[in-house]
C-alpha atoms as a PDB file:
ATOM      1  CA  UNK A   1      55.901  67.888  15.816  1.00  0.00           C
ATOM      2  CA  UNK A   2      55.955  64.474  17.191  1.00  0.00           C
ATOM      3  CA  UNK A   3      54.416  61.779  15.174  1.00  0.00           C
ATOM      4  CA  UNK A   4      53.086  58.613  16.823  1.00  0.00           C
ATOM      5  CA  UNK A   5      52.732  55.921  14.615  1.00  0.00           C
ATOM      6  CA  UNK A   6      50.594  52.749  14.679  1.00  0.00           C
ATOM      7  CA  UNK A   7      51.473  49.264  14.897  1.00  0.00           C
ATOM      8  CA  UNK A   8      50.137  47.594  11.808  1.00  0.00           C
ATOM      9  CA  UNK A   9      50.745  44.066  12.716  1.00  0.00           C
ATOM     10  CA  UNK A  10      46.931  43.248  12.640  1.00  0.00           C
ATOM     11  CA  UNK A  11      46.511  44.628   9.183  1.00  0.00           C
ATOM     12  CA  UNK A  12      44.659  41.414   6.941  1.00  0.00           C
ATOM     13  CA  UNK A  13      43.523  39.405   9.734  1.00  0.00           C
ATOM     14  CA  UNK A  14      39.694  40.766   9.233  1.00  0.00           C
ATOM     15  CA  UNK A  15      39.827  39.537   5.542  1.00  0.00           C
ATOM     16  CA  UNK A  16      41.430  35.779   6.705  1.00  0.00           C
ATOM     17  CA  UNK A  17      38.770  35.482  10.035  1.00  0.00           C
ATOM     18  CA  UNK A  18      35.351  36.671   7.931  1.00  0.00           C
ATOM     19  CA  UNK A  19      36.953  33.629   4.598  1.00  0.00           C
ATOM     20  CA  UNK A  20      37.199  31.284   7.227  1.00  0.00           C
ATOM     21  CA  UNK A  21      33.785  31.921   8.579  1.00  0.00           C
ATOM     22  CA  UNK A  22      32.567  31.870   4.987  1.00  0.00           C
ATOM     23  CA  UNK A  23      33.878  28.951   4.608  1.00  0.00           C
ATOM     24  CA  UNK A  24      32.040  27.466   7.154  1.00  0.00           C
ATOM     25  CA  UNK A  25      29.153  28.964   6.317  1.00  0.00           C
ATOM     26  CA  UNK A  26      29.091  27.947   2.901  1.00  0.00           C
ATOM     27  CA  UNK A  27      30.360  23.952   3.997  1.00  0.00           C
ATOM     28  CA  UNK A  28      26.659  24.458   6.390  1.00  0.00           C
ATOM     29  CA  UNK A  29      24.383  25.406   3.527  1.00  0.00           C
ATOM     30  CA  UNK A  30      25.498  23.087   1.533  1.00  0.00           C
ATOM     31  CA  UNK A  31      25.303  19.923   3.774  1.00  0.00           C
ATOM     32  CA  UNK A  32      21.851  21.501   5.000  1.00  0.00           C
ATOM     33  CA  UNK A  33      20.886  21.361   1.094  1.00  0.00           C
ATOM     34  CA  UNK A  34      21.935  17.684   0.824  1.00  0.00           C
ATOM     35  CA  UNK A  35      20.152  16.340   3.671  1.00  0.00           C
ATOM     36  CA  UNK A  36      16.734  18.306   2.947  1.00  0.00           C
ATOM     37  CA  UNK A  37      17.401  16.765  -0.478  1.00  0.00           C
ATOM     38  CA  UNK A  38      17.820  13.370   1.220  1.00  0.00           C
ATOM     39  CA  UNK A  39      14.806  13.754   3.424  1.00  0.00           C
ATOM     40  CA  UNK A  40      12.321  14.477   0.504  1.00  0.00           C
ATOM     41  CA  UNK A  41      13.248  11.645  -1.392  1.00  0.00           C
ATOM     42  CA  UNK A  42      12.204   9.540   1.706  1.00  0.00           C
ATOM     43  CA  UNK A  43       8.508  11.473   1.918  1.00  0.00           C
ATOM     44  CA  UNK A  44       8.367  10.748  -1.269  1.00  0.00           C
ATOM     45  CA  UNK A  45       9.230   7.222  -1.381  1.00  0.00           C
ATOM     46  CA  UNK A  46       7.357   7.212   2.193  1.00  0.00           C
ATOM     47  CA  UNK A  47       4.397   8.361   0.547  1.00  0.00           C
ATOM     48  CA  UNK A  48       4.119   5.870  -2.378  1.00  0.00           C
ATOM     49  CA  UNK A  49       4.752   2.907  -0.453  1.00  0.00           C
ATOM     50  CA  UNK A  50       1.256   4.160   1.578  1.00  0.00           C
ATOM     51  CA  UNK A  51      -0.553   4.525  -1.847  1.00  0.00           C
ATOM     52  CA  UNK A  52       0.629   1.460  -3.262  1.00  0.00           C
ATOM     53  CA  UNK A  53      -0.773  -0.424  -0.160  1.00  0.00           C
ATOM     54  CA  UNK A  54      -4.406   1.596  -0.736  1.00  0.00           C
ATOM     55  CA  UNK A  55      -4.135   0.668  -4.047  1.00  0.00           C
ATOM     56  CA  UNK A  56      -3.364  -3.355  -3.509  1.00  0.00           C
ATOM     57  CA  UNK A  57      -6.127  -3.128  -0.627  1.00  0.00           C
ATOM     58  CA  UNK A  58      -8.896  -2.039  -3.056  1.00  0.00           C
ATOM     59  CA  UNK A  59      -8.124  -4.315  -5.387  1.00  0.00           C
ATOM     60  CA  UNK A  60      -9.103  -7.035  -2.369  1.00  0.00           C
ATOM     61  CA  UNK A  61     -12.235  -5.294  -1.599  1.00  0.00           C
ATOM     62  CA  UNK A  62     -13.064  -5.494  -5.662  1.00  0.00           C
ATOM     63  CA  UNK A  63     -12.389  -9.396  -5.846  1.00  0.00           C
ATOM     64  CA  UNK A  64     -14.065  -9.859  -2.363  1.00  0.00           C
ATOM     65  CA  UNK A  65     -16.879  -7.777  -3.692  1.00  0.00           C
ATOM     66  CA  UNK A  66     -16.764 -10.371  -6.728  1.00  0.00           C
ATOM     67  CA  UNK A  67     -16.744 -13.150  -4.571  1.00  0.00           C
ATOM     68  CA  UNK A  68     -19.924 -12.558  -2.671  1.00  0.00           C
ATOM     69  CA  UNK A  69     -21.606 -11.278  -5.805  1.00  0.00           C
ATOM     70  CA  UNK A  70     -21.230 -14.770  -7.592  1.00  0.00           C
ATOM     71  CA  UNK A  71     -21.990 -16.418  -4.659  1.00  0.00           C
ATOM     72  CA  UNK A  72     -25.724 -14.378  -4.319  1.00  0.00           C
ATOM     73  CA  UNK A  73     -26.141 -16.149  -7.802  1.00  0.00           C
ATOM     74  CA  UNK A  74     -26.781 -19.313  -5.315  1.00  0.00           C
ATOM     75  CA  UNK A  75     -23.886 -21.574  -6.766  1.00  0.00           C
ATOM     76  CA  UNK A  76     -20.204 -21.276  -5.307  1.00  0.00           C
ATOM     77  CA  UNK A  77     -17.568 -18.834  -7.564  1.00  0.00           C
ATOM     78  CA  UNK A  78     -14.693 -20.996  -8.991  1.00  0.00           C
ATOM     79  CA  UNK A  79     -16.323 -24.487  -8.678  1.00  0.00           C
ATOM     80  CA  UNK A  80     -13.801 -25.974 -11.643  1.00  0.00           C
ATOM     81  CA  UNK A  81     -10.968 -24.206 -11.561  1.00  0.00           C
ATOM     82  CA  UNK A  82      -8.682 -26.545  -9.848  1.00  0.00           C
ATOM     83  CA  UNK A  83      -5.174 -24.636  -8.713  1.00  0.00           C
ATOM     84  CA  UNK A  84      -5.344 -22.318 -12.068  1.00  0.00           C
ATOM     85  CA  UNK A  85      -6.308 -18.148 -11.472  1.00  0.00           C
ATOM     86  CA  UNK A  86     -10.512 -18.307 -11.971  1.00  0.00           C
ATOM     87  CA  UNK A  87     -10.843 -14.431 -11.819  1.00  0.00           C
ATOM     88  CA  UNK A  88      -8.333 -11.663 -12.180  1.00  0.00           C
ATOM     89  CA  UNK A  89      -9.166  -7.866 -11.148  1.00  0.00           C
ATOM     90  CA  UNK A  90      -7.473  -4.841 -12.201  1.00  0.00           C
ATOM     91  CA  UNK A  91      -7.840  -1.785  -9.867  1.00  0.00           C
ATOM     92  CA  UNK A  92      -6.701   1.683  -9.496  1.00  0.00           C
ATOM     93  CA  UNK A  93      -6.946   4.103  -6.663  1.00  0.00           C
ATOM     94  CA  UNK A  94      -8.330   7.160  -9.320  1.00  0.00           C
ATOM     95  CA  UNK A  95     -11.171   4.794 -10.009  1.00  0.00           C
ATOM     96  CA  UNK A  96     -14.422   6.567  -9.365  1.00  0.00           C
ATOM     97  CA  UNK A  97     -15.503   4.313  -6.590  1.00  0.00           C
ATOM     98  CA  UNK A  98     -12.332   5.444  -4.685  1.00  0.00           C
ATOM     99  CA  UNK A  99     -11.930   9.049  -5.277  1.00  0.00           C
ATOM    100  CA  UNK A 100     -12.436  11.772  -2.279  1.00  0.00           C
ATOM    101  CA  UNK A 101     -14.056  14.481  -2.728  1.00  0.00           C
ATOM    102  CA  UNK A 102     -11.354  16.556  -1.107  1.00  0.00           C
ATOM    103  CA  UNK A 103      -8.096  15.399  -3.531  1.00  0.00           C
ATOM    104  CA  UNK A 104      -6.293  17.732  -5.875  1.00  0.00           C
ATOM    105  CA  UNK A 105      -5.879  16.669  -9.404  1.00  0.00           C
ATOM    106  CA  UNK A 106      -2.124  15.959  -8.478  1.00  0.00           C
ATOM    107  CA  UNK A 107      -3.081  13.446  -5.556  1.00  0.00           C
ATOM    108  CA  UNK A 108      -5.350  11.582  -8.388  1.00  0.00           C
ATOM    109  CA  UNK A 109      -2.741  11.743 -10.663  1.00  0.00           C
ATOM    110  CA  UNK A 110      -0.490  10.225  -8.319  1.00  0.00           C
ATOM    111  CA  UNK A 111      -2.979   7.545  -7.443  1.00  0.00           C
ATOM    112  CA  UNK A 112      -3.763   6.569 -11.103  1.00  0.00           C
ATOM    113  CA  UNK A 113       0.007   5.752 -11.595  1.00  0.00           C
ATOM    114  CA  UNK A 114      -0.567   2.801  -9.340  1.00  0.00           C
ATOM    115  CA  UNK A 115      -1.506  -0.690 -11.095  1.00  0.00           C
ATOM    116  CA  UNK A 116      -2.838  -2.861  -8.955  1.00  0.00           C
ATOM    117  CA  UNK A 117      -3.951  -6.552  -9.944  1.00  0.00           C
ATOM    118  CA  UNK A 118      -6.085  -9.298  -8.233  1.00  0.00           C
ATOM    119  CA  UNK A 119      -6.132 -12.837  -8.789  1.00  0.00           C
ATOM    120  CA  UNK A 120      -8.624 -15.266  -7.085  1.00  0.00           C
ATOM    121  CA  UNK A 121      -7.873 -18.929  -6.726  1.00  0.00           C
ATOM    122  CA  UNK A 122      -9.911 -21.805  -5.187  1.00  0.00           C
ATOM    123  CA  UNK A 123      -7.514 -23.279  -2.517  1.00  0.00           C
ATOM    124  CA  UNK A 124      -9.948 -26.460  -1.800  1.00  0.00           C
ATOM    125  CA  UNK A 125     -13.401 -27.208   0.111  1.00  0.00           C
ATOM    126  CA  UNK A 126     -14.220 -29.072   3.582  1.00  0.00           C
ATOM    127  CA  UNK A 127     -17.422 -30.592   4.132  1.00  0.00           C
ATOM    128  CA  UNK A 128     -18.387 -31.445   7.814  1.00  0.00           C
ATOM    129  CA  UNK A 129     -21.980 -32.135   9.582  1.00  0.00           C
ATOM    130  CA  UNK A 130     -23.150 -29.990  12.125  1.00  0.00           C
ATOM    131  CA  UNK A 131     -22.608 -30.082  15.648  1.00  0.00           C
ATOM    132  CA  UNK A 132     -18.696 -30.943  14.640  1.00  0.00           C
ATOM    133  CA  UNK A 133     -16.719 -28.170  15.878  1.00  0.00           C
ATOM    134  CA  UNK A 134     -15.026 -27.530  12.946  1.00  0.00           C
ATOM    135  CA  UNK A 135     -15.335 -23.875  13.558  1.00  0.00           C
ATOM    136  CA  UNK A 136     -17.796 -23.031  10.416  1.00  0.00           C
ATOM    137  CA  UNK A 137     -21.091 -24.406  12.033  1.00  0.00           C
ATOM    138  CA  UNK A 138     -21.269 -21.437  14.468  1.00  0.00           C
ATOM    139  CA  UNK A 139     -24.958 -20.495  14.866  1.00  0.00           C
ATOM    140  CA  UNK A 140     -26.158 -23.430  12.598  1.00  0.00           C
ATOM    141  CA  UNK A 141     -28.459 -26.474  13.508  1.00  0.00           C
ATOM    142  CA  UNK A 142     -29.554 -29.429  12.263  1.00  0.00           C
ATOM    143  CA  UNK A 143     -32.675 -28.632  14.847  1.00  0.00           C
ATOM    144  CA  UNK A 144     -35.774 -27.184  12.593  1.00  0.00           C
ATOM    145  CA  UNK A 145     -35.375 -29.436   9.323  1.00  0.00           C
ATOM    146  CA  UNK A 146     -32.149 -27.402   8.211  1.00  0.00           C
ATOM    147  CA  UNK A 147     -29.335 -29.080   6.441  1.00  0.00           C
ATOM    148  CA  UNK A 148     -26.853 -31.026   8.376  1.00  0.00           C
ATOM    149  CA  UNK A 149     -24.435 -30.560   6.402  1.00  0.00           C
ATOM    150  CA  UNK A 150     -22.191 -27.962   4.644  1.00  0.00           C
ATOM    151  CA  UNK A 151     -19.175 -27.519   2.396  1.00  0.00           C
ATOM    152  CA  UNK A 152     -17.001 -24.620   3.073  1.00  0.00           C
ATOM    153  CA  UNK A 153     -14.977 -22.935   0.271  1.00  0.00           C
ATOM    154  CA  UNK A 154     -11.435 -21.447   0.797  1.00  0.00           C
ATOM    155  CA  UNK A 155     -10.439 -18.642  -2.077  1.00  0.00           C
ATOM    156  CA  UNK A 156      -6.963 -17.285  -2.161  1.00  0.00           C
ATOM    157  CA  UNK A 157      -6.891 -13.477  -3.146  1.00  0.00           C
ATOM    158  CA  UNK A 158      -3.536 -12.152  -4.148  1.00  0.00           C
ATOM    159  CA  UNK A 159      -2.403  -8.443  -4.656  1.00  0.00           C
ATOM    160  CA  UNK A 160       0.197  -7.257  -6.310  1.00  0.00           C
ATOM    161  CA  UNK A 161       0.714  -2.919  -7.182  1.00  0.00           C
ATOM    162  CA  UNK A 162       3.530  -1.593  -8.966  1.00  0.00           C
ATOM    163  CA  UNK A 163       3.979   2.298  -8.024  1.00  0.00           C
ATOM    164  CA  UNK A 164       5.932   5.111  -8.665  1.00  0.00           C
ATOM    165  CA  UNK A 165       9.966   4.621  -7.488  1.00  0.00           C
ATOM    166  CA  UNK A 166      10.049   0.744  -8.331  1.00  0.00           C
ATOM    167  CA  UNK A 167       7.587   0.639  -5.147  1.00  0.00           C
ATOM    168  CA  UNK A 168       6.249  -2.273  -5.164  1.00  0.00           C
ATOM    169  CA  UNK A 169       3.239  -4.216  -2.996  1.00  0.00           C
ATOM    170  CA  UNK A 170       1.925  -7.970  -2.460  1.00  0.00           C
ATOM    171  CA  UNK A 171      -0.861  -8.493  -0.221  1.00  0.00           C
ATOM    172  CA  UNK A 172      -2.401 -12.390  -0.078  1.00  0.00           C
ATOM    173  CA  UNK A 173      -5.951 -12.814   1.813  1.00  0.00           C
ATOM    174  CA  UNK A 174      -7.600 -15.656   2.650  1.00  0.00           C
ATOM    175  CA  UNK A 175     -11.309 -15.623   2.466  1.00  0.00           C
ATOM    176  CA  UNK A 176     -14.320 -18.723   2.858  1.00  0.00           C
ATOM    177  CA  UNK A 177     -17.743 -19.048   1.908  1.00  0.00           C
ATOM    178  CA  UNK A 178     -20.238 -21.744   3.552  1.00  0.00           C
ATOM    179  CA  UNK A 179     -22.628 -23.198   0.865  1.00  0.00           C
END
């Protein structure tokens, strides 16, 4: 009987080759873990830098709102006070006025977390007659018995929002109002 034996000089190699590819495998999963990690912080943060700026722009619309509302009253907002703040607005994007239809309670949720505060300032006035081309006479006349002249008010209206992940937002608007 004649016996005819096997090399077993490959015996083990299986076991080393499928480590090493588990290895590799493992080193993949985990870096893939770290940057999806990564990449939803920056949503995130992505996301509440956009809300902040809603937030700080509806706080301008409230203290522009304010602004023409005083002025309707027929005298100018913030006659007297010099340099000083002569109105501050709070705001918040969950504020009824704001809200969509649409938005989970989580998106509000988020949204309330975002302070947002106003202050109005007078910056100074410029009078000027008609017919002077200082840009604020446009479609006026001193034709018809109308007043010649008029005083133009400049208001400074600043934002500033404090989100979620120390996000933070200024916004500064210049607005005017002829009287």
């Amino acid at each position: 009987m004649i016996h005819i034996q096997k090399s077993h000089t490959r015996q083990g190699s299986i076991i080393i080759v499928t480590l090493i590819l588990l290895l590799v495998m493992t080193t993949m999963g985990v870096g893939l873990y770290y940057s999806t990690k990564h990449t939803i912080k920056q949503v995130s943060i992505s996301g509440n830098r956009s809300e902040a700026l809603y937030s700080s722009e509806s706080c301008i619309v409230k203290a522009a709102q304010w602004l023409e509302i005083e002025a309707e009253k027929g005298t100018p907002p913030c006659q007297n006070s010099g340099s000083s703040v002569c109105k501050t607005i709070s705001a918040k994007m969950n504020d009824s006025n704001w809200a969509l239809s649409s938005e989970t309670t989580a998106q509000k949720a988020r949204a309330g977390n975002n302070k947002s505060t106003c202050e109005v300032f007078l910056l100074g006035t410029s009078s000027s007659s008609a017919g002077s081309g200082t840009g604020f006479d446009v479609g006026e006349s001193g034709y018809g018995g109308g007043s010649s002249t008029s005083t133009k008010y400049l208001y400074r209206i600043n934002s500033k929002t404090s989100g979620a992940n120390n996000v933070d937002n200024i916004i500064e608007v210049i607005a005017s109002m002829i009287f």
